[in-house]
C-alpha atoms as a PDB file:
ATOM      1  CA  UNK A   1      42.595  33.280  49.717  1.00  0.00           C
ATOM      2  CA  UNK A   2      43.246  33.239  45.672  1.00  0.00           C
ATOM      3  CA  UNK A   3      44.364  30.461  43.553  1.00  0.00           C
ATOM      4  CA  UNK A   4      46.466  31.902  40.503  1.00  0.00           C
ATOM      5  CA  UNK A   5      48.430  29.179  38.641  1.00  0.00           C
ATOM      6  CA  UNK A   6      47.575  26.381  40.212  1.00  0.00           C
ATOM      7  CA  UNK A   7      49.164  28.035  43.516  1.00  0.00           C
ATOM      8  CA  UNK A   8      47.031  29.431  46.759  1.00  0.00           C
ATOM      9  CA  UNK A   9      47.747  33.591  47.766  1.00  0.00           C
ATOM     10  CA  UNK A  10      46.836  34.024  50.813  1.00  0.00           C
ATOM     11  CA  UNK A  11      46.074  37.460  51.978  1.00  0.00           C
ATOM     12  CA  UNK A  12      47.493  39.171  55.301  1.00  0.00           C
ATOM     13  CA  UNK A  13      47.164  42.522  56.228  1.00  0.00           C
ATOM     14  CA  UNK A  14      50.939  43.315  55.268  1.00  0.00           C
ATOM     15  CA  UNK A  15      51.990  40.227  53.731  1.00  0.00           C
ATOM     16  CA  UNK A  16      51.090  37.399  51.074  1.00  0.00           C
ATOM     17  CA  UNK A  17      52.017  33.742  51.885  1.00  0.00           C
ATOM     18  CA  UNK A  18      51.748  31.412  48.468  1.00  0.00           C
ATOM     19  CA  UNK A  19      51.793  27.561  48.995  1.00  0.00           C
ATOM     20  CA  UNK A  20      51.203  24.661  46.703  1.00  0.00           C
ATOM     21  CA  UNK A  21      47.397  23.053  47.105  1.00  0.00           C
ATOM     22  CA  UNK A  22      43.716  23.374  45.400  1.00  0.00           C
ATOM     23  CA  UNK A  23      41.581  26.005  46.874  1.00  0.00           C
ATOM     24  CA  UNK A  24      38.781  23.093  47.603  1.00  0.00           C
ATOM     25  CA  UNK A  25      41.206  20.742  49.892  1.00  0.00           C
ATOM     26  CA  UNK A  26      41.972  24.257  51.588  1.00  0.00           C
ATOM     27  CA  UNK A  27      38.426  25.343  51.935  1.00  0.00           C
ATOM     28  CA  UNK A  28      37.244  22.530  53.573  1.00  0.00           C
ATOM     29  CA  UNK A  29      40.430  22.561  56.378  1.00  0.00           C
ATOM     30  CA  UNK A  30      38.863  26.900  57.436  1.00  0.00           C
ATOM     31  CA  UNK A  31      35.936  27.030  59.583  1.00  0.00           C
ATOM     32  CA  UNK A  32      32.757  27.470  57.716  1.00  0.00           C
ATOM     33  CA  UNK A  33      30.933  29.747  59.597  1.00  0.00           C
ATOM     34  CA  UNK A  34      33.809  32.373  59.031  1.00  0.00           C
ATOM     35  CA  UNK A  35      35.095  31.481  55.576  1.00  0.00           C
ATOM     36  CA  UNK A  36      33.242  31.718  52.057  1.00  0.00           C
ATOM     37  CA  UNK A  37      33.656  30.592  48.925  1.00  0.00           C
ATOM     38  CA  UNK A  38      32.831  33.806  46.749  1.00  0.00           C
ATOM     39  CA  UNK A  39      33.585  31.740  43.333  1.00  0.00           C
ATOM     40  CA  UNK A  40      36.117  29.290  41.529  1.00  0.00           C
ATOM     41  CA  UNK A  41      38.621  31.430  42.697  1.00  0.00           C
ATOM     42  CA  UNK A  42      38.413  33.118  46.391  1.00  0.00           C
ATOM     43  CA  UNK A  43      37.804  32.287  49.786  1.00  0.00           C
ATOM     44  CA  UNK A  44      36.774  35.306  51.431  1.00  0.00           C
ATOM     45  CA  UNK A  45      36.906  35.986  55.435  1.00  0.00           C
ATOM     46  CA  UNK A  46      33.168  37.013  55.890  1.00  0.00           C
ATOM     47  CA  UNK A  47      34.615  38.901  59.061  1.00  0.00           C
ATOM     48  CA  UNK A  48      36.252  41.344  56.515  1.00  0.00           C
ATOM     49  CA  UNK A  49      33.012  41.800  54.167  1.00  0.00           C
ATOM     50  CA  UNK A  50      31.921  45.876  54.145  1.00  0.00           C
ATOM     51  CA  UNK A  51      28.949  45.217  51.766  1.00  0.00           C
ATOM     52  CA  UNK A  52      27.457  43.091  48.824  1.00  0.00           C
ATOM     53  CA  UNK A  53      27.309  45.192  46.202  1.00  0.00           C
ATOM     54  CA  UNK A  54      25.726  44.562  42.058  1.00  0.00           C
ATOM     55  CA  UNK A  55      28.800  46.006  40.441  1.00  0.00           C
ATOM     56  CA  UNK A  56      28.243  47.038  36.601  1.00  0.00           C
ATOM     57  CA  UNK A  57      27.103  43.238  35.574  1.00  0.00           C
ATOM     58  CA  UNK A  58      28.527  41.368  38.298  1.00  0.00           C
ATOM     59  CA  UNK A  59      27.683  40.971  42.172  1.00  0.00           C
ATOM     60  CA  UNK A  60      31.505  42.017  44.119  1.00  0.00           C
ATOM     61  CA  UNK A  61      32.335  41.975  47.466  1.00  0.00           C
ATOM     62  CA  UNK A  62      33.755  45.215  48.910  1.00  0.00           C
ATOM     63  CA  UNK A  63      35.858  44.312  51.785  1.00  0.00           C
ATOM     64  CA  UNK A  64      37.139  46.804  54.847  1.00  0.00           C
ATOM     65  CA  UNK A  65      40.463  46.549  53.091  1.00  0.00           C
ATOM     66  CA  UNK A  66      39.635  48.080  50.151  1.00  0.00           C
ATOM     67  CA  UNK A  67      39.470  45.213  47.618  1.00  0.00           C
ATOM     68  CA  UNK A  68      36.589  43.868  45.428  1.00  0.00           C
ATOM     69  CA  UNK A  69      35.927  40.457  45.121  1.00  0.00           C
ATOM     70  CA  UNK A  70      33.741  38.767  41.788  1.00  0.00           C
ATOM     71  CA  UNK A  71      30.837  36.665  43.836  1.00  0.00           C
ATOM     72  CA  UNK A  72      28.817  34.628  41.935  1.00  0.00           C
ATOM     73  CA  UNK A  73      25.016  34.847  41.476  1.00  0.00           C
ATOM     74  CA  UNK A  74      24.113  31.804  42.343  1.00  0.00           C
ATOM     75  CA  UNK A  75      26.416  32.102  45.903  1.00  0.00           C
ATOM     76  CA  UNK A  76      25.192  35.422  46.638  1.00  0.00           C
ATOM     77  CA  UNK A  77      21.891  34.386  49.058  1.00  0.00           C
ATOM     78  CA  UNK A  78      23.788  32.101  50.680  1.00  0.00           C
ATOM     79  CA  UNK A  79      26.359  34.426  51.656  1.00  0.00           C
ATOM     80  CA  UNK A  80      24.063  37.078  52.587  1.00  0.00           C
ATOM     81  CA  UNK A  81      22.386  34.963  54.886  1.00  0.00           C
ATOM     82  CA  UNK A  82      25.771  34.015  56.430  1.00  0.00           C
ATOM     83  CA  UNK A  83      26.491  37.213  56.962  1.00  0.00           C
ATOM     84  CA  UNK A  84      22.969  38.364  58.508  1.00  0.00           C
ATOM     85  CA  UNK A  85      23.216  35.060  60.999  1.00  0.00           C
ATOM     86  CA  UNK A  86      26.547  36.479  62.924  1.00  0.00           C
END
């Protein structure tokens, strides 16, 4: 999930749905224990996580679909242990 313009993208595997809302109210309605909050922008299904990775300057998160995701520093142990506890 990806806010852009005050608007939520949510990511299928062959489509993208966009509705109104702020990526905290939607956050909080997802099951924790499967959905993240990478940074100020994503929610990221931990299910789809390939690896953690320090990318040039930045920690990303390199999904089984392909894409990379900015995490932020200060989210990254927290994550890591979410991932480790499934």
């Amino acid at each position: 999930i990806e806010t852009d313009s005050h608007q939520l993208i949510l990511h299928y595997e062959n489509e993208h749905l966009y509705v109104k809302g702020s990526l905290s109210d939607f956050h909080h309605k997802l099951p924790s224990n499967s959905f993240y909050r990478s940074n100020n922008s994503y929610i990221v299904n931990v299910n789809y996580i390939e690896k953690i990775k320090k990318d040039i300057s930045r920690y990303c998160i390199f999904l089984i679909t392909g894409e990379k995701i900015p995490l932020s520093r200060d989210k990254k142990m927290t994550l890591t242990k979410l991932i480790n506890g499934k």
